[in-house]
PDB file of N, CA and C in Angstrom:
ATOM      1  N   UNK A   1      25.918 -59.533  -6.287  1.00  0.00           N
ATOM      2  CA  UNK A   1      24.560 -59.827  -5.882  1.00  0.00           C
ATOM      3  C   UNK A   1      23.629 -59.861  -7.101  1.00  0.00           C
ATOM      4  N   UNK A   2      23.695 -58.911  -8.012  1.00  0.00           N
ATOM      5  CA  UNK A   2      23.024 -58.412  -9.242  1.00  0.00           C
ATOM      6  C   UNK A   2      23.011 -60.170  -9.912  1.00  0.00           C
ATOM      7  N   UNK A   3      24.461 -60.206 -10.085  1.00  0.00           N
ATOM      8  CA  UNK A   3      24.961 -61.537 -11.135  1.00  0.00           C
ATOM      9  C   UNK A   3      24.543 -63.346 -10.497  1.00  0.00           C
ATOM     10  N   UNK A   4      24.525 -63.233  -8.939  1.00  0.00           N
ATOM     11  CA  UNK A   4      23.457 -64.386  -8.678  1.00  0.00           C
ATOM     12  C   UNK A   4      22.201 -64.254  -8.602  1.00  0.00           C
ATOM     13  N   UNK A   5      21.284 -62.684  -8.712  1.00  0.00           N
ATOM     14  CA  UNK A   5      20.063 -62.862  -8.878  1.00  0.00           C
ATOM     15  C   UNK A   5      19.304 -63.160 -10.146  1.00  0.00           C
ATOM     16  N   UNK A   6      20.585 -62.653 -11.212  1.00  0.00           N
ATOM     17  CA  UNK A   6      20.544 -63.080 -12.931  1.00  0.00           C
ATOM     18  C   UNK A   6      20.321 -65.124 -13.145  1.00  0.00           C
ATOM     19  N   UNK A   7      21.540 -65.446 -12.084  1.00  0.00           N
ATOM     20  CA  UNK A   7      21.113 -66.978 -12.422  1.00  0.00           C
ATOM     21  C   UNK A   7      20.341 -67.254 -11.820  1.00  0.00           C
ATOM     22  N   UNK A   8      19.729 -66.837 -10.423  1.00  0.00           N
ATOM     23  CA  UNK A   8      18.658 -68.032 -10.103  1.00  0.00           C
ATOM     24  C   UNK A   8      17.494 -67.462 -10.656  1.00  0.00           C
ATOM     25  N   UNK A   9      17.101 -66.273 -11.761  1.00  0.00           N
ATOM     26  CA  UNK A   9      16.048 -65.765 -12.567  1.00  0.00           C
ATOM     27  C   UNK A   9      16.174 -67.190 -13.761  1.00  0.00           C
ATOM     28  N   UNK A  10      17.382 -67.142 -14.271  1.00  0.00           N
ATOM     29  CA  UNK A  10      17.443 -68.331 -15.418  1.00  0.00           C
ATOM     30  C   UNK A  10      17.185 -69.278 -14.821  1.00  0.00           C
ATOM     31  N   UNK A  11      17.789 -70.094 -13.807  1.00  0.00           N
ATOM     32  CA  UNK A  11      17.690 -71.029 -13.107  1.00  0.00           C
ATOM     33  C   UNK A  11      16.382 -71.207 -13.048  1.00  0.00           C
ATOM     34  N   UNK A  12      15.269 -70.586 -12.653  1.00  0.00           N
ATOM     35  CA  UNK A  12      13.840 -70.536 -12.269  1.00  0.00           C
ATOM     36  C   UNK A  12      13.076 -70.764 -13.804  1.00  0.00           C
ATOM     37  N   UNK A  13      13.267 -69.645 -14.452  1.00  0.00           N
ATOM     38  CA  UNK A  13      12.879 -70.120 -16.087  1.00  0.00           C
ATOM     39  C   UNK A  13      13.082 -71.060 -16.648  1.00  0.00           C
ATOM     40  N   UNK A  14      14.079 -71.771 -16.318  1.00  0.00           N
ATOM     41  CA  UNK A  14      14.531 -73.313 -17.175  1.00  0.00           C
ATOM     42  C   UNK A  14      13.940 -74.112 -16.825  1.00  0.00           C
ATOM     43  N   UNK A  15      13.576 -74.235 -15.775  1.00  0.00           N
ATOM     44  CA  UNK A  15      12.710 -75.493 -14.555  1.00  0.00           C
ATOM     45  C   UNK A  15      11.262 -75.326 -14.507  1.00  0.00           C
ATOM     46  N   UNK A  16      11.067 -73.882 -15.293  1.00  0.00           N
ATOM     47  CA  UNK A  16       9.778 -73.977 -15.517  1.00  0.00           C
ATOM     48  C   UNK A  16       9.306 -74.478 -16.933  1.00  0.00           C
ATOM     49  N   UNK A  17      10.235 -73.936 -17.964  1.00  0.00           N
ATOM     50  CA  UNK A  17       9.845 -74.548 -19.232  1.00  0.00           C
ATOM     51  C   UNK A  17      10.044 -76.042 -19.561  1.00  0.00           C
ATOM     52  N   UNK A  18      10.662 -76.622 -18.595  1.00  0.00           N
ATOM     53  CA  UNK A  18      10.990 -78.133 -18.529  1.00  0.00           C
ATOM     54  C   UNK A  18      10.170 -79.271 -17.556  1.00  0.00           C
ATOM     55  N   UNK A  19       9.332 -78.630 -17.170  1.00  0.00           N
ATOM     56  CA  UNK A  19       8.367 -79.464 -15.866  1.00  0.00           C
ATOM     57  C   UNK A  19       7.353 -80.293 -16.971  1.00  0.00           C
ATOM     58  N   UNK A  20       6.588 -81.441 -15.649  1.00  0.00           N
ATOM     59  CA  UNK A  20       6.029 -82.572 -16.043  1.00  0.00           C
ATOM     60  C   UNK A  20       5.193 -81.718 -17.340  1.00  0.00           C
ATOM     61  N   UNK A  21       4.202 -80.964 -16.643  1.00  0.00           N
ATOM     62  CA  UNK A  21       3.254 -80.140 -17.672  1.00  0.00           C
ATOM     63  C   UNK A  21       3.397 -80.108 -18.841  1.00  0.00           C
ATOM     64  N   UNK A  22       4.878 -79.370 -19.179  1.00  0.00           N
ATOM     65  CA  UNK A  22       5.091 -79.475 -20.899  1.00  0.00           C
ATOM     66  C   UNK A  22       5.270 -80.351 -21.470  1.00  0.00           C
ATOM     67  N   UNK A  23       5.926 -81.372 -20.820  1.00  0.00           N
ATOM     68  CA  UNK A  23       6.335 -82.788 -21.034  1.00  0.00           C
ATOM     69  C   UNK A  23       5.030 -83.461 -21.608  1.00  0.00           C
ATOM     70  N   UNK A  24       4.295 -83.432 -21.248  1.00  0.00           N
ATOM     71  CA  UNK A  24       3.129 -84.284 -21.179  1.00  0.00           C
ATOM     72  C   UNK A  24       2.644 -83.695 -22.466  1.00  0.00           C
ATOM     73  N   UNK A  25       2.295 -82.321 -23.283  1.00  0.00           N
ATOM     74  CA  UNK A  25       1.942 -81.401 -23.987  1.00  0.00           C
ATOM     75  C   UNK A  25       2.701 -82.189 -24.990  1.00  0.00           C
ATOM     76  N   UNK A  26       3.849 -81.741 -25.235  1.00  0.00           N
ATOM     77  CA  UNK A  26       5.188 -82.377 -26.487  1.00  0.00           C
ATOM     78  C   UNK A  26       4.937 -84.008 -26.304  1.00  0.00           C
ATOM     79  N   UNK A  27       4.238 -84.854 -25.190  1.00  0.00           N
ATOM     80  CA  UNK A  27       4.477 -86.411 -25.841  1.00  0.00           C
ATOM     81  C   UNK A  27       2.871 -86.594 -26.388  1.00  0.00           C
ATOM     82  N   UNK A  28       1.680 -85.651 -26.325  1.00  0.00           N
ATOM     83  CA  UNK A  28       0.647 -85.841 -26.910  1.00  0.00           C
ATOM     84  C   UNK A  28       0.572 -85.495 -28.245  1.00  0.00           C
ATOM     85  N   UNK A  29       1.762 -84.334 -28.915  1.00  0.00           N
ATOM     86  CA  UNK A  29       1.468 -83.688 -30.107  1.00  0.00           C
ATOM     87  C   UNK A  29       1.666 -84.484 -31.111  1.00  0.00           C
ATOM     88  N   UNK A  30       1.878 -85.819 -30.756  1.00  0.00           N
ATOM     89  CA  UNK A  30       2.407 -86.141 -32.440  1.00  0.00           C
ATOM     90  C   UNK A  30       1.197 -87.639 -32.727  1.00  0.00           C
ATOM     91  N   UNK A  31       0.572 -87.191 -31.618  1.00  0.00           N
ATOM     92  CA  UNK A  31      -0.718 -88.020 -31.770  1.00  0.00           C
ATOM     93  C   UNK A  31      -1.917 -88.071 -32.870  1.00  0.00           C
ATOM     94  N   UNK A  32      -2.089 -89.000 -33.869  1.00  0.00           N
ATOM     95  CA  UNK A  32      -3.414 -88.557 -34.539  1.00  0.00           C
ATOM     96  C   UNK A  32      -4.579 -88.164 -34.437  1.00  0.00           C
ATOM     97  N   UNK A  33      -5.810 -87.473 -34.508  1.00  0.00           N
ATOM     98  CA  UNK A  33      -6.735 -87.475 -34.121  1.00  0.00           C
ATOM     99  C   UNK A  33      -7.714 -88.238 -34.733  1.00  0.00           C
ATOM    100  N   UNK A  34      -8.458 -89.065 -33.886  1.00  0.00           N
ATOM    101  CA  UNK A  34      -9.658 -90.391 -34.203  1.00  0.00           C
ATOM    102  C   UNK A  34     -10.558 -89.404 -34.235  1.00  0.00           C
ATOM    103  N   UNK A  35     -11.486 -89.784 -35.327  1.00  0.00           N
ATOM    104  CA  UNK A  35     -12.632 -89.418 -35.240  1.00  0.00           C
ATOM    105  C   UNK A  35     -13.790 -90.087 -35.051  1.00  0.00           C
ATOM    106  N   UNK A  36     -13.411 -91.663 -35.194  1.00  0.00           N
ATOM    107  CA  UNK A  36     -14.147 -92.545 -34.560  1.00  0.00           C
ATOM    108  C   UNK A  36     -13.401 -93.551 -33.664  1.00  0.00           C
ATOM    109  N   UNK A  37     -13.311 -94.097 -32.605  1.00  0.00           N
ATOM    110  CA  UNK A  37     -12.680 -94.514 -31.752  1.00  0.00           C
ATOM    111  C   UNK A  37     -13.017 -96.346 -32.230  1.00  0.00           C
ATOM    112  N   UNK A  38     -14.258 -96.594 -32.469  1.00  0.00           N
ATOM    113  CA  UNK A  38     -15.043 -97.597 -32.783  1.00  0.00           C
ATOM    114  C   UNK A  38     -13.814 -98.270 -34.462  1.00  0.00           C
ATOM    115  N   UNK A  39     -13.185 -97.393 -35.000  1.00  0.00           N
ATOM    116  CA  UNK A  39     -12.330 -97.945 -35.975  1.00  0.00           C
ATOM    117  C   UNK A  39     -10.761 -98.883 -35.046  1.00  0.00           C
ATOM    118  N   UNK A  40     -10.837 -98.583 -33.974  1.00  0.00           N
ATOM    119  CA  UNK A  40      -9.740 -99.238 -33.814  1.00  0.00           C
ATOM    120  C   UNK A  40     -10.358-100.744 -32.595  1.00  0.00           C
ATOM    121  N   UNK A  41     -11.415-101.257 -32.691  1.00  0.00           N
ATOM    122  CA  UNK A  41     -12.098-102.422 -32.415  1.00  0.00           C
ATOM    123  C   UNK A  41     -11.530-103.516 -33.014  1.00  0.00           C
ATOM    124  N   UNK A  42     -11.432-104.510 -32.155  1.00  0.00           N
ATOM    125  CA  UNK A  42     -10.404-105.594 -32.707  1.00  0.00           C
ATOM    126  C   UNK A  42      -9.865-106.925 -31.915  1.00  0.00           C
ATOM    127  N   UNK A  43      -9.704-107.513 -32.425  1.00  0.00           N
ATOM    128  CA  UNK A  43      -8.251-108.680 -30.869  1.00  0.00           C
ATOM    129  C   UNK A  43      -7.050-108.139 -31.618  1.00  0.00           C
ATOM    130  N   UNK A  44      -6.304-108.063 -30.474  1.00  0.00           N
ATOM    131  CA  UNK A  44      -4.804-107.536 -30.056  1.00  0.00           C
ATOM    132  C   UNK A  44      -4.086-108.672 -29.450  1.00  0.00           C
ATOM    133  N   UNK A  45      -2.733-109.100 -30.223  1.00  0.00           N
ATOM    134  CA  UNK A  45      -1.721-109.798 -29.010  1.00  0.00           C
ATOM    135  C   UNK A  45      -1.950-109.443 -27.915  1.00  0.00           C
ATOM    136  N   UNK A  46      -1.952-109.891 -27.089  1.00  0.00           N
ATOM    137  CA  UNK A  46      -2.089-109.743 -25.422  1.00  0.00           C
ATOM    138  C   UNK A  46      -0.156-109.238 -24.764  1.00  0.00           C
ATOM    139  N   UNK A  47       0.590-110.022 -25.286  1.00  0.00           N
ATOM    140  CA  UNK A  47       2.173-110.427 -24.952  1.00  0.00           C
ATOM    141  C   UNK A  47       2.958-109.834 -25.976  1.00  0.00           C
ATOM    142  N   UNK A  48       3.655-108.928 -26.062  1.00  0.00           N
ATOM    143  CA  UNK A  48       5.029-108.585 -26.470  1.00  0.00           C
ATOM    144  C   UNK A  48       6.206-109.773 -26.951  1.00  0.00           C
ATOM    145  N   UNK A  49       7.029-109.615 -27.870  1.00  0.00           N
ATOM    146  CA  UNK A  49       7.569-110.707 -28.363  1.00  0.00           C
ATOM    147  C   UNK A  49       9.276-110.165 -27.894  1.00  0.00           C
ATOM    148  N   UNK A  50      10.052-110.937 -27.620  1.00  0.00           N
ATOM    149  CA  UNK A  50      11.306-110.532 -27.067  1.00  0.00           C
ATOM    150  C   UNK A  50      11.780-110.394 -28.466  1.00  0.00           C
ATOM    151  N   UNK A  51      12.430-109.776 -28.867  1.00  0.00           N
ATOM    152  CA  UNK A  51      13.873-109.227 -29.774  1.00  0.00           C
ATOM    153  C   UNK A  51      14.551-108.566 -29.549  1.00  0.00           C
ATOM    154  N   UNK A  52      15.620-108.380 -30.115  1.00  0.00           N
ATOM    155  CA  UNK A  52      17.428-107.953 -29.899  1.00  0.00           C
ATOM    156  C   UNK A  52      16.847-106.536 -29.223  1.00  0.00           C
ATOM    157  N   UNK A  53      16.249-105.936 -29.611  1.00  0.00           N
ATOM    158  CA  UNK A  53      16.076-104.534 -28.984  1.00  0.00           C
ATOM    159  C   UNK A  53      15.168-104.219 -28.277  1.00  0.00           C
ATOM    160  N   UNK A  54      14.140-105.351 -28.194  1.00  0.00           N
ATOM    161  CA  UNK A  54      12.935-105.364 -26.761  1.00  0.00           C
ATOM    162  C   UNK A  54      12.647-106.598 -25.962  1.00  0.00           C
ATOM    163  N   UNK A  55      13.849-106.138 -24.831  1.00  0.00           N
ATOM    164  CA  UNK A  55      14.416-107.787 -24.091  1.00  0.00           C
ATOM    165  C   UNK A  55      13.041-107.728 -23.227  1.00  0.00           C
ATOM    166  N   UNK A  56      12.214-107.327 -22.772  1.00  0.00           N
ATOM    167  CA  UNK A  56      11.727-106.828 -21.772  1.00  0.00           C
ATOM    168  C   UNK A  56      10.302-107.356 -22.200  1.00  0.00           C
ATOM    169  N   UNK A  57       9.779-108.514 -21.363  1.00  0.00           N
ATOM    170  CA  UNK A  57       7.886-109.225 -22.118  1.00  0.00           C
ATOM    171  C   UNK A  57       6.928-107.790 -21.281  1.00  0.00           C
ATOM    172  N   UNK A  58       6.256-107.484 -21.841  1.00  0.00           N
ATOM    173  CA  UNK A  58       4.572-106.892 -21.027  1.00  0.00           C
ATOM    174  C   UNK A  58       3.852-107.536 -21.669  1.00  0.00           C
ATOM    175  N   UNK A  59       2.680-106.792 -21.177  1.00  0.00           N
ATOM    176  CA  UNK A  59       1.246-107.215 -21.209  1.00  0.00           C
ATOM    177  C   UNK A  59       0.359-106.233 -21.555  1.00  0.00           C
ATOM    178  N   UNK A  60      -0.364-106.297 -22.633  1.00  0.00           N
ATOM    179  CA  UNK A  60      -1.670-105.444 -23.162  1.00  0.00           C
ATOM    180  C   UNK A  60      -2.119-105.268 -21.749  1.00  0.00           C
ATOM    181  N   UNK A  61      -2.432-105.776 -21.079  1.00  0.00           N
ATOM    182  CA  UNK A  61      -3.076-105.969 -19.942  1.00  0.00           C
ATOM    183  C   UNK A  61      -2.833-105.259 -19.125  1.00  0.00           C
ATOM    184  N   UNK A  62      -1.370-104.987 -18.589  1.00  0.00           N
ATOM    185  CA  UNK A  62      -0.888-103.986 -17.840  1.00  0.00           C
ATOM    186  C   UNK A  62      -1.205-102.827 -18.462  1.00  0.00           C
ATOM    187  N   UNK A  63      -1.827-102.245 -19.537  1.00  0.00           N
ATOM    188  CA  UNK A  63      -1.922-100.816 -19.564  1.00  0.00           C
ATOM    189  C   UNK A  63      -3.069-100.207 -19.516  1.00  0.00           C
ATOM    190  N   UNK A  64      -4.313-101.446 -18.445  1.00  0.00           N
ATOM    191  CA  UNK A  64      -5.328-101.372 -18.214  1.00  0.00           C
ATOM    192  C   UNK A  64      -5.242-101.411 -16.709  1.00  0.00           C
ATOM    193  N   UNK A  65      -3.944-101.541 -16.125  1.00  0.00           N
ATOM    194  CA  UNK A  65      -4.001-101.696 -14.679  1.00  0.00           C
ATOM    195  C   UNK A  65      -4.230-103.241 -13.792  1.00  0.00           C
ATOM    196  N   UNK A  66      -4.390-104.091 -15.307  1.00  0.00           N
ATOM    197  CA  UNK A  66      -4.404-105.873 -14.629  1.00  0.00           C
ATOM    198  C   UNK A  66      -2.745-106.658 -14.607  1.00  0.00           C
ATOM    199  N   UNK A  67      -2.072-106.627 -13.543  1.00  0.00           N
ATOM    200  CA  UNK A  67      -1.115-107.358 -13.376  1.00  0.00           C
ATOM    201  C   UNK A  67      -1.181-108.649 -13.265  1.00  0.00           C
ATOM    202  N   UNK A  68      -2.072-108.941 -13.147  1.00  0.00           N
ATOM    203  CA  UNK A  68      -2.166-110.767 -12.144  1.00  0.00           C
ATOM    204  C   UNK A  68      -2.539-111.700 -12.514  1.00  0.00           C
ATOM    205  N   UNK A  69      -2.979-110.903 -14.245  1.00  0.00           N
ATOM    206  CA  UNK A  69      -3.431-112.246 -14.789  1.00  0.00           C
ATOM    207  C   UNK A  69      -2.680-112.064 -16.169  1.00  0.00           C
ATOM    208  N   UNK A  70      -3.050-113.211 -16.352  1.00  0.00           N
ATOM    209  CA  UNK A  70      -2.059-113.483 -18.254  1.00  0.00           C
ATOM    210  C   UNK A  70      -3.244-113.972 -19.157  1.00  0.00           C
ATOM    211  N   UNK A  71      -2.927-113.404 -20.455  1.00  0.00           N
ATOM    212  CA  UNK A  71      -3.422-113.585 -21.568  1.00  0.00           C
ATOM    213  C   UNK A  71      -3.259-113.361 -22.445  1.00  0.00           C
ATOM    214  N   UNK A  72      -3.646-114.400 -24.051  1.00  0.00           N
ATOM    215  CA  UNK A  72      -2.717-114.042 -25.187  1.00  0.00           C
ATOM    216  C   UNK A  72      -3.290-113.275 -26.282  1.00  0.00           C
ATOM    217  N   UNK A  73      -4.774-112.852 -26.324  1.00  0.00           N
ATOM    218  CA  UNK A  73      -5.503-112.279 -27.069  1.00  0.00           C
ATOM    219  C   UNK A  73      -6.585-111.261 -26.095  1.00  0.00           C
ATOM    220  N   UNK A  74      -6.402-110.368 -26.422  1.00  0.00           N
ATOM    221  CA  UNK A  74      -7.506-109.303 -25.722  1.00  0.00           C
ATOM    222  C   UNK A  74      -8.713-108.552 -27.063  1.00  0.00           C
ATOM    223  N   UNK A  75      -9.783-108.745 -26.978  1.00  0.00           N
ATOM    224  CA  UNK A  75     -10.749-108.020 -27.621  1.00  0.00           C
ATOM    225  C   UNK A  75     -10.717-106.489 -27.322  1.00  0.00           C
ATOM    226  N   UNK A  76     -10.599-105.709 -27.846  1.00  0.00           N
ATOM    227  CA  UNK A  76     -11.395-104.402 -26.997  1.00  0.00           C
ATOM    228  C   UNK A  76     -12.214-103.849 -28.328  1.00  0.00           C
ATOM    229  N   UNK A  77     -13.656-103.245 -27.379  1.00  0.00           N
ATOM    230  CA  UNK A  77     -14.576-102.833 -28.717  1.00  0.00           C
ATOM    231  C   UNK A  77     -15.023-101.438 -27.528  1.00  0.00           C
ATOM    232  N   UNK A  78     -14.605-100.452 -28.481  1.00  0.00           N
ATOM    233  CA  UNK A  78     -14.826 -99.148 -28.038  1.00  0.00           C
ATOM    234  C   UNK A  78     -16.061 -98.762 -28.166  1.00  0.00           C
ATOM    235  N   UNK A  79     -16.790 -98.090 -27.430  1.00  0.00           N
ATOM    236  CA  UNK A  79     -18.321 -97.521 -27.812  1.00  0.00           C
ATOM    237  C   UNK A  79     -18.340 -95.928 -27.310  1.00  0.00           C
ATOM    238  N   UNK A  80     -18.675 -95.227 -28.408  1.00  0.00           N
ATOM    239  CA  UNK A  80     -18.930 -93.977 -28.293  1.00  0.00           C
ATOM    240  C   UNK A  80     -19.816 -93.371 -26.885  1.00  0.00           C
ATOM    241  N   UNK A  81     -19.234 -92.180 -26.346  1.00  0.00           N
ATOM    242  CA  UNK A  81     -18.142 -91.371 -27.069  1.00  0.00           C
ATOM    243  C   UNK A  81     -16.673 -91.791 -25.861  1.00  0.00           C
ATOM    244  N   UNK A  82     -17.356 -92.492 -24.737  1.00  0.00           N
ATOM    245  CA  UNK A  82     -15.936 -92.422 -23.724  1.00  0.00           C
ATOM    246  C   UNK A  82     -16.236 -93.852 -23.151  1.00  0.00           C
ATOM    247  N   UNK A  83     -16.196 -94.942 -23.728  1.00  0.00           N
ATOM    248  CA  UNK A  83     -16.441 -96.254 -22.824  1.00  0.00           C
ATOM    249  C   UNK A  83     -15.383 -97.496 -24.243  1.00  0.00           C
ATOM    250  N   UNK A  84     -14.655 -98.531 -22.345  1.00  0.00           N
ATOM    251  CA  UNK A  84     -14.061 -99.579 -23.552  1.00  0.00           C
ATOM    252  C   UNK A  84     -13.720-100.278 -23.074  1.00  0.00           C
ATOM    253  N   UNK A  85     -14.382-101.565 -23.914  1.00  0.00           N
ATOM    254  CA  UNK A  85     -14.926-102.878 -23.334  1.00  0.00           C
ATOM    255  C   UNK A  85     -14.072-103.946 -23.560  1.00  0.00           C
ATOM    256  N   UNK A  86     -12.366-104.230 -22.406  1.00  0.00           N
ATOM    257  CA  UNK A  86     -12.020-105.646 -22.814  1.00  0.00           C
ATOM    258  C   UNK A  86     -12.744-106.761 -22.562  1.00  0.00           C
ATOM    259  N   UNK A  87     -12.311-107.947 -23.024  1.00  0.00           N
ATOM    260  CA  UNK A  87     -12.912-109.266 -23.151  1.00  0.00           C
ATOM    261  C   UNK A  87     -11.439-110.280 -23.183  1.00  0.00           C
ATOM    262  N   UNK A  88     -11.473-110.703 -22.141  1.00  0.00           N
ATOM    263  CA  UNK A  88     -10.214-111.580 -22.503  1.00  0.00           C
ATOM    264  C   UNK A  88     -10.597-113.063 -21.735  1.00  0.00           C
ATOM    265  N   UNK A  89      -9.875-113.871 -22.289  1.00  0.00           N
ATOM    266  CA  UNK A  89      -9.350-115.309 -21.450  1.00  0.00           C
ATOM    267  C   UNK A  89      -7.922-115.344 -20.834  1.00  0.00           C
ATOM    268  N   UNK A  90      -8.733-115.314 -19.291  1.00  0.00           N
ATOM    269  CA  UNK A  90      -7.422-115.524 -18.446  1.00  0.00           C
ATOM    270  C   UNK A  90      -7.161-116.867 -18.255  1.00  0.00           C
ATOM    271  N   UNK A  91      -5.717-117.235 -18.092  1.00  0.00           N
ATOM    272  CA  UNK A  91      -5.255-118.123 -17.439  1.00  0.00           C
ATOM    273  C   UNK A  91      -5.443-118.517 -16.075  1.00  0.00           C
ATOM    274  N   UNK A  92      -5.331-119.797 -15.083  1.00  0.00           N
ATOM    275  CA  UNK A  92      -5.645-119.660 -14.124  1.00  0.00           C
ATOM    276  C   UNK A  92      -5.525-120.792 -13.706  1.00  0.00           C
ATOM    277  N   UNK A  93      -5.213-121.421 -12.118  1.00  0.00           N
ATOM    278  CA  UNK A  93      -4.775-122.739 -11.548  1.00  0.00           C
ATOM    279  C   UNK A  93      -6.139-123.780 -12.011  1.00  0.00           C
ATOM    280  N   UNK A  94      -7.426-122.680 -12.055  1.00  0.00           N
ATOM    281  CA  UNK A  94      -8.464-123.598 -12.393  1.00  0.00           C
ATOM    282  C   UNK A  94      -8.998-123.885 -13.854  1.00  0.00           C
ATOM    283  N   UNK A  95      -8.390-123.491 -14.701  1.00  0.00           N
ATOM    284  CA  UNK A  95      -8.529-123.294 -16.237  1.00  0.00           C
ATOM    285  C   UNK A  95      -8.548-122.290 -16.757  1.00  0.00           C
ATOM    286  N   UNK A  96      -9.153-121.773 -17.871  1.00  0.00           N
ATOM    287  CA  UNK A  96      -9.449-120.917 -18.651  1.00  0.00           C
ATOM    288  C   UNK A  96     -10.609-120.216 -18.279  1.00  0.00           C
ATOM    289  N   UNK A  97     -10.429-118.887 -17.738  1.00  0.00           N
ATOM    290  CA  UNK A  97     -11.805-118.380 -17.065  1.00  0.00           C
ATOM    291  C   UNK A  97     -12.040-116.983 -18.287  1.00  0.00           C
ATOM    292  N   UNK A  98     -13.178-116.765 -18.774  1.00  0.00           N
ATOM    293  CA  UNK A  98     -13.333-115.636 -19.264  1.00  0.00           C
ATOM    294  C   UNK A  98     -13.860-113.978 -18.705  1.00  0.00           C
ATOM    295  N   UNK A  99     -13.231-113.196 -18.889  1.00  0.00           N
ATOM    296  CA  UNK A  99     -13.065-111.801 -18.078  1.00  0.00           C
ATOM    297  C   UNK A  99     -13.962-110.583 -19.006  1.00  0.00           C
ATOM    298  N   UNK A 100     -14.253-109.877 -18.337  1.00  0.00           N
ATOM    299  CA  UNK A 100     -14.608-108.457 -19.429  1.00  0.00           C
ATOM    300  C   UNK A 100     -14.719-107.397 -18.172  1.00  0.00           C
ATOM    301  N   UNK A 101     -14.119-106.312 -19.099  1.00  0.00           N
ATOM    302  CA  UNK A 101     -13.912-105.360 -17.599  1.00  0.00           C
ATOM    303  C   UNK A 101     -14.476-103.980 -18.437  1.00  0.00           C
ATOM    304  N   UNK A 102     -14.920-103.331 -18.173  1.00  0.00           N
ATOM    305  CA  UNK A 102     -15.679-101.781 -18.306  1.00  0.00           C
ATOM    306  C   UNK A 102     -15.373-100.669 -18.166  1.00  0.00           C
ATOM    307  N   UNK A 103     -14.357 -99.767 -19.234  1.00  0.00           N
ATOM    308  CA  UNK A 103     -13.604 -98.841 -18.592  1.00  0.00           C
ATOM    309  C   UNK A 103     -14.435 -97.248 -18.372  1.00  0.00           C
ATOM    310  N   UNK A 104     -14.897 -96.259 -18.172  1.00  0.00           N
ATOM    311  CA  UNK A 104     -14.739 -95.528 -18.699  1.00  0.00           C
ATOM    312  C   UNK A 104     -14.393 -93.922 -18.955  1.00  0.00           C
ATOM    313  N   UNK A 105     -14.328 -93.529 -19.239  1.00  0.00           N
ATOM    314  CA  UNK A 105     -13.016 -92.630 -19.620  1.00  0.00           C
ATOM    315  C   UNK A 105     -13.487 -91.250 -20.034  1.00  0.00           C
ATOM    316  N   UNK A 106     -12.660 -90.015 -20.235  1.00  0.00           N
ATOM    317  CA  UNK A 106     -12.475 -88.481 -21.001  1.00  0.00           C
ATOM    318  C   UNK A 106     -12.306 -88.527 -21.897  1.00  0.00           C
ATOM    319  N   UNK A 107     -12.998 -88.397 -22.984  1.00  0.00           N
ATOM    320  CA  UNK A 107     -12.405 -88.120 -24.575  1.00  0.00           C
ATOM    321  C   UNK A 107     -12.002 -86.673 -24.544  1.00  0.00           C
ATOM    322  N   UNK A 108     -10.757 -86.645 -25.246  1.00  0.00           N
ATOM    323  CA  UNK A 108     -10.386 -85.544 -25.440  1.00  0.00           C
ATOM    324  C   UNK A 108      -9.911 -85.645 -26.815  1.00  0.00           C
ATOM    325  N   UNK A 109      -9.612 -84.534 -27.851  1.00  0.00           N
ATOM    326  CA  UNK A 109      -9.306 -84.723 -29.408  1.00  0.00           C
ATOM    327  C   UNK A 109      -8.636 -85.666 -30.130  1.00  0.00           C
ATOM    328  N   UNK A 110      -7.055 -86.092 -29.179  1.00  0.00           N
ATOM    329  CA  UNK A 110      -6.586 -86.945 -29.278  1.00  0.00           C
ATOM    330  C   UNK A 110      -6.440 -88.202 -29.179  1.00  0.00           C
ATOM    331  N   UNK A 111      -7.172 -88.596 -28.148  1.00  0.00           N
ATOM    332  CA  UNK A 111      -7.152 -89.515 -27.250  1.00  0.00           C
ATOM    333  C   UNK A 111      -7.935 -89.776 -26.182  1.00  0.00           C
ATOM    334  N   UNK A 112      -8.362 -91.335 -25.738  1.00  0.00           N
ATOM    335  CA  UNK A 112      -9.350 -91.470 -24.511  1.00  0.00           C
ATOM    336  C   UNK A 112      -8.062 -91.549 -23.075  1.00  0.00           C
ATOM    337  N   UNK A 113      -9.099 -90.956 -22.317  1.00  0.00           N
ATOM    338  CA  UNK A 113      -8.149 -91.005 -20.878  1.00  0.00           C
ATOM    339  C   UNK A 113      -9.024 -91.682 -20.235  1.00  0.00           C
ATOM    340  N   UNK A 114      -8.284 -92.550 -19.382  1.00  0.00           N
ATOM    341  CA  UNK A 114      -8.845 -93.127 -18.476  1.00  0.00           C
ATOM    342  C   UNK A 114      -8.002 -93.335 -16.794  1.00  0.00           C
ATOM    343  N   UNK A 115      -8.885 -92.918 -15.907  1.00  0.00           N
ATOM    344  CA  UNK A 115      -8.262 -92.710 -14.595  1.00  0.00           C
ATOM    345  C   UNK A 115      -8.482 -94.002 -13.870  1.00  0.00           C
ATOM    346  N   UNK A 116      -7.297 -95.185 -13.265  1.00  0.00           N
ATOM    347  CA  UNK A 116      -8.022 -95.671 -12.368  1.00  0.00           C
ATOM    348  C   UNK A 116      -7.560 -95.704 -10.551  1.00  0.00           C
ATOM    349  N   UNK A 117      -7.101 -94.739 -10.176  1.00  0.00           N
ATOM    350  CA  UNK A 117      -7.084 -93.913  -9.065  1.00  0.00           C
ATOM    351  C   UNK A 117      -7.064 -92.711  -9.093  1.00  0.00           C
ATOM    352  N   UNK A 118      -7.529 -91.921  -8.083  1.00  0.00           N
ATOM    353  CA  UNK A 118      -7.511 -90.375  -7.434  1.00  0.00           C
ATOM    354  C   UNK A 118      -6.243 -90.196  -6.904  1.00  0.00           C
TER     355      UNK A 118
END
């Protein structure tokens, strides 16, 4: 009895030092810290380029939560201290329509967060 209450004590400790929580802790640490956010303002490829080791296309776009549209250059111009402003040209059955969407977000030391569901 002693010797299965020993493993499910380990058992319980392992699953705790291994949950989402820490996970999330260890993939933020190796992050730089900005001290101005406004330095990384710019156009960005929009599209991923296939090679031998990244078969797989995304989209700048998708990591703003826009699936549905395509585009090959995205602006984003950050403005202090928690807001960020894409600008893109979407594609579209009716031409070239131009977009700008308004994020804004938690600064925290590392990094801006941005939520777009509860």
């Amino acid at each position: 009895m002693e010797k299965k209450f020993r493993i499910l004590i380990l058992s319980a400790s392992l699953f705790v030092l291994h949950s989402c929580g820490t996970y999330r802790v260890n993939k933020t640490s190796e992050f730089v810290k900005i001290a101005d956010l406004q330095s990384l303002n710019g156009n960005y490829i929009a599209r991923s380029k296939v090679t031998k080791s990244n078969k797989n296309l995304s989209s700048l776009l998708q990591n703003f939560n826009i699936n549905d549209e395509k585009a090959d250059f995205v602006n984003l111009t950050f403005k202090e201290p928690d807001t960020v402003k894409l600008t893109y040209l979407a594609d579209s059955k009716s031409g070239t329509l131009e977009r700008e969407l308004i994020l804004k977000g938690v600064r925290k030391s590392k990094f801006l967060e941005i939520y777009f569901s509860k």
